[in-house]
Protein backbone atom coordinates (compact mmCIF):
# COMPACT_ATOMS: atom_id res chain seq x y z
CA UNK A 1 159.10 134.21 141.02
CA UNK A 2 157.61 133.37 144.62
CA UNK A 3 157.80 129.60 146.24
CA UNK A 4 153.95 129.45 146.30
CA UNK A 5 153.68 130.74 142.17
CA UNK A 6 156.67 127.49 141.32
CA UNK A 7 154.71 125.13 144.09
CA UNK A 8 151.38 126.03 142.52
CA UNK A 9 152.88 125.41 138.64
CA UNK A 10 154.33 122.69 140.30
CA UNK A 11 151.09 121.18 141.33
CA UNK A 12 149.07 121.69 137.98
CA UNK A 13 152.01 119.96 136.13
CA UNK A 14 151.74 117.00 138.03
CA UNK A 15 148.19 116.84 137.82
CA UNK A 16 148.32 116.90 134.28
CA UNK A 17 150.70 114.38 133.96
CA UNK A 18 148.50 112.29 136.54
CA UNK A 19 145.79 112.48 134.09
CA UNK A 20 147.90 111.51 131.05
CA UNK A 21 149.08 108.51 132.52
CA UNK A 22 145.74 107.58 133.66
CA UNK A 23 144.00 108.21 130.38
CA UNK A 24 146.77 106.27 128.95
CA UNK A 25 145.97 103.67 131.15
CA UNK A 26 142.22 103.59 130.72
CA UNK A 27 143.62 102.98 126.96
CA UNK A 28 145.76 100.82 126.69
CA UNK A 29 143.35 98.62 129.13
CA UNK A 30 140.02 99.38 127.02
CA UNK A 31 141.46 99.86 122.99
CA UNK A 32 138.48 97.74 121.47
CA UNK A 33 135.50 99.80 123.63
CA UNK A 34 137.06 103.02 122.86
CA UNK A 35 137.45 102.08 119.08
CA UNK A 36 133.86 100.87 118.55
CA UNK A 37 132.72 103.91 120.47
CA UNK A 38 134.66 106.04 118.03
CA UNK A 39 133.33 103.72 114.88
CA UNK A 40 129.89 103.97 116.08
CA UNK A 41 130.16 108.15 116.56
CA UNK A 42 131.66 108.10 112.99
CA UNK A 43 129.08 106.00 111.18
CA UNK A 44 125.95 108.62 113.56
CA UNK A 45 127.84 111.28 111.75
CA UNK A 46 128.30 109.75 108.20
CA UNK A 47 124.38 109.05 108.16
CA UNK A 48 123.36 112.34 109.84
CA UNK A 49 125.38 113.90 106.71
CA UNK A 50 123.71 111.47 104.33
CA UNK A 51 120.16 112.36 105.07
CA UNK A 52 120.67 115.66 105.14
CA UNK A 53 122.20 115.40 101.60
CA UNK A 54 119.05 113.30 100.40
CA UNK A 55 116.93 115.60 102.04
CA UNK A 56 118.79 118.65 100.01
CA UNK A 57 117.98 116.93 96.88
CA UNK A 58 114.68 115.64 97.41
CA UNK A 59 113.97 119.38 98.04
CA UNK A 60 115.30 120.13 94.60
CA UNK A 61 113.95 117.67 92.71
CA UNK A 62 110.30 118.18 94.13
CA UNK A 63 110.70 121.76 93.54
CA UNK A 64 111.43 121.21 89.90
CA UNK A 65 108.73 118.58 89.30
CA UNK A 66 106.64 121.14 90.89
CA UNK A 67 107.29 123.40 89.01
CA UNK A 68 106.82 121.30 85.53
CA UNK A 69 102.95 120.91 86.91
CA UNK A 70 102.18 124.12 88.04
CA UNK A 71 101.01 125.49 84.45
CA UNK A 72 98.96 122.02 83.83
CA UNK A 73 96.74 122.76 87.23
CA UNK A 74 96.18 126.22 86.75
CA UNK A 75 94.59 125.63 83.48
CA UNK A 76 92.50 123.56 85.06
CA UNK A 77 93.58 120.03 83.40
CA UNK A 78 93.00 118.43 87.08
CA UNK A 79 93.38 115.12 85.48
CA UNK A 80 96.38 115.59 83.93
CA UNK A 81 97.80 117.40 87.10
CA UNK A 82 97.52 114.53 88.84
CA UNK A 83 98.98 111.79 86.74
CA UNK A 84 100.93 113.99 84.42
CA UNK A 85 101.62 114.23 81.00
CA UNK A 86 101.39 110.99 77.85
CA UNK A 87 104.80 113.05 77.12
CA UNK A 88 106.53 112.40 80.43
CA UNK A 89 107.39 116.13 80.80
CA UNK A 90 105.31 116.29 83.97
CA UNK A 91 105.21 113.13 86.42
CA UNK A 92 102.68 114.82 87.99
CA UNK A 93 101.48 115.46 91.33
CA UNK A 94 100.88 112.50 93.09
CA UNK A 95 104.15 110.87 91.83
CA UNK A 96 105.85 114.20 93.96
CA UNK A 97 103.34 113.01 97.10
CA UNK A 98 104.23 109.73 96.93
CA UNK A 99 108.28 110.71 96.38
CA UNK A 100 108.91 113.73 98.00
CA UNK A 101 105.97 114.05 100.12
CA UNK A 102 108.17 114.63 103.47
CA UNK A 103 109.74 118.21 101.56
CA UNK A 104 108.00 121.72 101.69
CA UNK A 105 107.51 121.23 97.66
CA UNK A 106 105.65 117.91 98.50
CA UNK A 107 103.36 119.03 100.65
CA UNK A 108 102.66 122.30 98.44
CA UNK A 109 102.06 119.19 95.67
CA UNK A 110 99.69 117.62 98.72
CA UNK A 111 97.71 120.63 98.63
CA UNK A 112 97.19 121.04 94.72
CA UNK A 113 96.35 117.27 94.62
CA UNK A 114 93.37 117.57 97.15
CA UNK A 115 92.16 120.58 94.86
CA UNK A 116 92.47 118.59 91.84
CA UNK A 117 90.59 115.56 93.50
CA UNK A 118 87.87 118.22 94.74
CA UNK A 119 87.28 119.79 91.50
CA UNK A 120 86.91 116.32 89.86
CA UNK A 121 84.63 115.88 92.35
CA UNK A 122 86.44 112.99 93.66
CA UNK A 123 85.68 114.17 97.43
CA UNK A 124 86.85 110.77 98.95
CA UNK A 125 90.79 111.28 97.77
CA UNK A 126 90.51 115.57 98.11
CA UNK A 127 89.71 114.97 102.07
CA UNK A 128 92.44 112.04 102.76
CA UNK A 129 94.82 114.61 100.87
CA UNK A 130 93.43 117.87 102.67
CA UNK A 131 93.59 116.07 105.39
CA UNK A 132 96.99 114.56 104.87
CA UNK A 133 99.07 118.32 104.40
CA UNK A 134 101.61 119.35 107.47
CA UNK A 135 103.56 121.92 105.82
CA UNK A 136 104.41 125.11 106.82
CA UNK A 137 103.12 127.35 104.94
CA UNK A 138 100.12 129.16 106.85
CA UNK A 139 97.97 130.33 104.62
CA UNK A 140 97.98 126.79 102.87
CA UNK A 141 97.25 125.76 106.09
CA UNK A 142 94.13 127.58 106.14
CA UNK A 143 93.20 126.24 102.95
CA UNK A 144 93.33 122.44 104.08
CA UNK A 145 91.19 123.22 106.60
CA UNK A 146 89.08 125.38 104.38
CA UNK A 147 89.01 121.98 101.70
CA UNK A 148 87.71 119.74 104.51
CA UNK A 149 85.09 122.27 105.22
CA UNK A 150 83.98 122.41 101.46
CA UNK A 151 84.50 118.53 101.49
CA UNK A 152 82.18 118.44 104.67
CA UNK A 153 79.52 121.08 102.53
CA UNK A 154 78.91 118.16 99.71
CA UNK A 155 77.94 115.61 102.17
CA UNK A 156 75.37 118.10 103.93
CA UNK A 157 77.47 118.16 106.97
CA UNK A 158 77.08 121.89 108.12
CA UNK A 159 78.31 121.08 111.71
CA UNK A 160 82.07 120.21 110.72
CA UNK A 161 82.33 122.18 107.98
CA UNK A 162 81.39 125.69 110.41
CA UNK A 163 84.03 123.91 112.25
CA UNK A 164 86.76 123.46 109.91
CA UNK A 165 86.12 126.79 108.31
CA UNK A 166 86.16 128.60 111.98
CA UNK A 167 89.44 126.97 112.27
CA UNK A 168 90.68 127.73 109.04
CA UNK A 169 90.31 131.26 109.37
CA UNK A 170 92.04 131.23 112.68
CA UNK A 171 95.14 129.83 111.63
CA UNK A 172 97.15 132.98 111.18
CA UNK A 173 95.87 136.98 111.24
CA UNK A 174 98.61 136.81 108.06
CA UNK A 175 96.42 134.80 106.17
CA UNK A 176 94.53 137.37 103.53
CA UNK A 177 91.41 135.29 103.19
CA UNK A 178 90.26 135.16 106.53
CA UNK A 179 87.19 136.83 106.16
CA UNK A 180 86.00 134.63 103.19
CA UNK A 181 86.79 131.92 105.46
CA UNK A 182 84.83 133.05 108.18
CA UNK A 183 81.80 133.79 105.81
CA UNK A 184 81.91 130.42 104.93
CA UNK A 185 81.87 129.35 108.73
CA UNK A 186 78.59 131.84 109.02
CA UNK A 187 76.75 130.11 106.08
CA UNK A 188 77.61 126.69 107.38
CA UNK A 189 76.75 127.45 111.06
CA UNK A 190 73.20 129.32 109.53
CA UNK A 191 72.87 125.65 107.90
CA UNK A 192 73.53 123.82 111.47
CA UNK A 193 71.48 126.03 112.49
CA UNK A 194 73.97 126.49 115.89
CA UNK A 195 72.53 129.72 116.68
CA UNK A 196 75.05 131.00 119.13
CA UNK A 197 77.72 130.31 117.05
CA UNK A 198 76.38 132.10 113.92
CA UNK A 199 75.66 135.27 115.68
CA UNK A 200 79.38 135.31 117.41
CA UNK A 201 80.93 134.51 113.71
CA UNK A 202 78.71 137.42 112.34
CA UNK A 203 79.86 139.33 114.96
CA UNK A 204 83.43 138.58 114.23
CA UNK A 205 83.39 139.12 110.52
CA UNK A 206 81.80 143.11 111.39
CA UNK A 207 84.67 143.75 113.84
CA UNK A 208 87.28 142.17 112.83
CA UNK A 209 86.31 143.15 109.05
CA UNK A 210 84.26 146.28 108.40
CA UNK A 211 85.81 146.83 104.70
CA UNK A 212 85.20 143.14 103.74
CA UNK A 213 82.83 142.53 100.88
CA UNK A 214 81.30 139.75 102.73
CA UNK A 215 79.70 142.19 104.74
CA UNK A 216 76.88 142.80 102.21
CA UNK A 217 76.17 138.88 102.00
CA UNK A 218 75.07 138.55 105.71
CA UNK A 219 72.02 139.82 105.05
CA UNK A 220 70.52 136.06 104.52
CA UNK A 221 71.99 134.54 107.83
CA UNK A 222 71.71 138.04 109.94
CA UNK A 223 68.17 138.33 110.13
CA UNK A 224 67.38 135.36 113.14
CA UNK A 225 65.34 133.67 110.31
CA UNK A 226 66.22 129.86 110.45
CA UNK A 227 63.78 128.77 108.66
């Protein structure tokens, strides 16, 4: 072995040790900082761990109380849907709002509440709820913004409801509905009667969908009548 390979091994050595006794130093000199620091990173951890857990079983939970409902709303038993069952076999679907409204299964629950409010014609609780949904589910999404439009239809207000159903069928080319959507933007523009705006979403709904079947309904709003 060459004198500058042992002075070099030589060299790190000592460094190393220089660092040891220093770090034992900085130690020994600061024990109570260095133990809270290491108390507080353990407790970060322990509740990082802990919400995740809850989080995991707030999932679950939501899931299966959405699950319990599901059959109630789609027989159309809005009422029931939302307050559940005289049984207690379904807590219904603003108890999983109000409990698990943060989870993917909440805001599914979010969704089916604003329709239930809607179809009871209780328009004041479907828009805070349509309103209310984040999830991420796109074409639910699209069907928020598609409830405020219909919300915005019952008061007579044409201009935000062309609005929210423009936007609703914007929010993903995924979403299979679009073109009712965008229909539904035509009528309520043809009811503003926003000129520009109807033409462009006519214009939209023939290029972007030629097979759609709400091609044969534009006959109303595609003849420049506003009267």
């Amino acid at each position: 072995m060459s004198k500058h390979v042992k002075s070099s091994k030589h060299g790190t050595e000592e460094k190393m040790m220089l660092w040891y006794y220093k770090g034992t130093e900085y130690f020994e000199k600061n024990k109570n900082r260095v133990y809270t620091i290491l108390t507080v990173l353990v407790i970060i951890i322990a509740v990082i761990f802990i919400y995740f857990r809850n989080q995991s079983q707030k999932s679950e939970t939501a899931a299966l109380e959405l699950a319990k409902v599901k059959q109630i709303y789609s027989a159309d038993m809005f009422q029931m849907a939302i307050n559940g069952d005289s049984l207690g076999m379904s807590k219904g679907l603003l108890y999983i709002v109000n409990e698990f409204g943060s989870t993917e299964s909440g805001e599914t629950a979010k969704l089916m509440l604003a329709n239930s409010y809607y179809n009871l014609r209780d328009f004041e609780n479907a828009n805070k709820y349509y309103k209310d949904y984040s999830g991420k589910n796109e074409m639910f999404k699209a069907a928020a913004l598609a409830g405020l439009g219909a919300v915005c239809e019952t008061k007579g207000d044409w201009v935000n409801a062309a609005k929210y159903y423009d936007k609703a069928s914007k929010v993903s080319k995924n979403v299979t509905n679009n073109d009712e959507y965008l229909f539904y933007a035509i009528r309520s523009y043809f009811n503003a009667k926003d000129n520009d705006n109807l033409k462009k979403s006519i214009k939209a709904l023939k290029t972007d969908f030629p097979k759609s079947k709400f091609i044969n309904m534009l006959v109303r709003y595609d003849n420049g009548d506003q009267s």
